[in-house]
Protein backbone atom coordinates (compact mmCIF):
# COMPACT_ATOMS: atom_id res chain seq x y z
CA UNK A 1 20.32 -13.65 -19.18
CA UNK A 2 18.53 -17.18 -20.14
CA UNK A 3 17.84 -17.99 -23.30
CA UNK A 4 14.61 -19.46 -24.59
CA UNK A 5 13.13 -22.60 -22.69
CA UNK A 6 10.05 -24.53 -23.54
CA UNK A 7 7.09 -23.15 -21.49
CA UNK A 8 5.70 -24.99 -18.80
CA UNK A 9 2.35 -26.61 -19.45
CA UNK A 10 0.44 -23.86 -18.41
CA UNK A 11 1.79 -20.85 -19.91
CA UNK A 12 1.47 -18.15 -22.62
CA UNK A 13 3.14 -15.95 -25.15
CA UNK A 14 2.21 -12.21 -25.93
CA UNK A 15 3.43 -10.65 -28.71
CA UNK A 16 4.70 -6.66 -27.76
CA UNK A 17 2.43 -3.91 -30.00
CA UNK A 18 5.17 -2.48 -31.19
CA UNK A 19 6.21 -5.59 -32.82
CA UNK A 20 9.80 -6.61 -33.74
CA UNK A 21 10.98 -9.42 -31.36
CA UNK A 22 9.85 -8.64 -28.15
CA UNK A 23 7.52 -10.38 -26.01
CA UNK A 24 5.83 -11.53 -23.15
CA UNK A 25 5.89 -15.15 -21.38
CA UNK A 26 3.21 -15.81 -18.78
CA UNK A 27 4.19 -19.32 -17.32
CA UNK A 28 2.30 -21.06 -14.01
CA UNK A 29 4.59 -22.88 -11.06
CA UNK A 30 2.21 -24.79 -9.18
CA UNK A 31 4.77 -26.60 -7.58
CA UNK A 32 6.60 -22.95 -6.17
CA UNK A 33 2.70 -21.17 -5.83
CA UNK A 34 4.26 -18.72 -8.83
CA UNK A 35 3.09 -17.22 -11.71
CA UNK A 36 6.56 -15.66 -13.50
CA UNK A 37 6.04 -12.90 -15.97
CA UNK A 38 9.14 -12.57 -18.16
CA UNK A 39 10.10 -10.20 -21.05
CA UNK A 40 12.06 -11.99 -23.77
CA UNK A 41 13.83 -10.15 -26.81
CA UNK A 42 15.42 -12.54 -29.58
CA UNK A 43 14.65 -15.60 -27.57
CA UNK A 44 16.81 -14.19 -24.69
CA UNK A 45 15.06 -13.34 -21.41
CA UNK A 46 15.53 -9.78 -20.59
CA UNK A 47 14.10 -9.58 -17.29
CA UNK A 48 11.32 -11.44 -14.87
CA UNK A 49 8.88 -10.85 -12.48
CA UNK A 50 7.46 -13.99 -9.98
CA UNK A 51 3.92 -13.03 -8.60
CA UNK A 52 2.66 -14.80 -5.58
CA UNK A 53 -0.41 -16.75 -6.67
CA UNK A 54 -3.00 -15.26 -3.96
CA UNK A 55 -1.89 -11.86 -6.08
CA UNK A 56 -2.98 -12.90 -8.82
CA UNK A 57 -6.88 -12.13 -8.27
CA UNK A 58 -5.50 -8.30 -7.48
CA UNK A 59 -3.20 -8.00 -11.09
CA UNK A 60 -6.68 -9.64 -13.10
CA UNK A 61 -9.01 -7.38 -11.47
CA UNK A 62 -6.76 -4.26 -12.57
CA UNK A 63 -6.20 -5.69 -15.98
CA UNK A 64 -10.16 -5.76 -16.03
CA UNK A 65 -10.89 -2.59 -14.51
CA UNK A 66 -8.65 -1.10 -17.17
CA UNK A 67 -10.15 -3.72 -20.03
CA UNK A 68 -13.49 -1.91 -19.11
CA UNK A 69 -12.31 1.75 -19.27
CA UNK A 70 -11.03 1.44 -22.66
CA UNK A 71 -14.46 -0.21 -24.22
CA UNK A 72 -16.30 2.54 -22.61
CA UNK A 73 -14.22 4.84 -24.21
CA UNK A 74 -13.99 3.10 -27.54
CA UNK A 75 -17.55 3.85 -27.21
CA UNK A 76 -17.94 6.91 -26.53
CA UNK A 77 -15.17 8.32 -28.64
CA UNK A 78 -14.08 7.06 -32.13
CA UNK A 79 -10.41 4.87 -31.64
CA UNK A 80 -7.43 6.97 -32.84
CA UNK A 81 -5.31 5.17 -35.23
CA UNK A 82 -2.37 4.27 -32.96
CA UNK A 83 0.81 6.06 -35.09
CA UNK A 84 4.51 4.26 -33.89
CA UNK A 85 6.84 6.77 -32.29
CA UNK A 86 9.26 8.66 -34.05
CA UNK A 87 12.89 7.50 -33.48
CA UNK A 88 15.58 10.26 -33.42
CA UNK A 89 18.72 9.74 -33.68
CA UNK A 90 19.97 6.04 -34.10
């Protein structure tokens, strides 16, 4: 896989909850009418995902929907402290 580039100028970095070195790069190519999400682990891309720009709209509007259902719930119901998952084995 590629290792770490600079972003383009319109681009962002999401740290994974879990933390440790994972993350997510969200980078715009105007030029290709792309938006490429691509999961990166120790500055080495693990895998990538190009999105036509008119779906774009579509992937916002679910990340709202779902942005919405969770604050209604936070409000109706106390948030859990999240506990990390048990690893077995290793």
């Amino acid at each position: 896989m590629a290792t770490a580039r600079p972003l383009p100028e319109a681009g962002s970095i999401y740290l994974d909850a879990r933390g440790g070195d994972r993350a997510l790069r969200v980078s715009w190519h105007h030029e290709a009418g792309l938006v490429v999400l691509s999961l990166w682990r120790d500055n080495v891309c693990s895998g990538s995902f190009r999105l036509a720009v008119d779906e774009v709209p579509e992937l916002i509007d679910m990340l709202r929907d779902g942005l919405d259902r969770a604050y209604d719930a936070s409000v109706t119901q106390p948030l859990r402290r999240r506990t990390p998952p048990v690893a077995h084995g290793a």
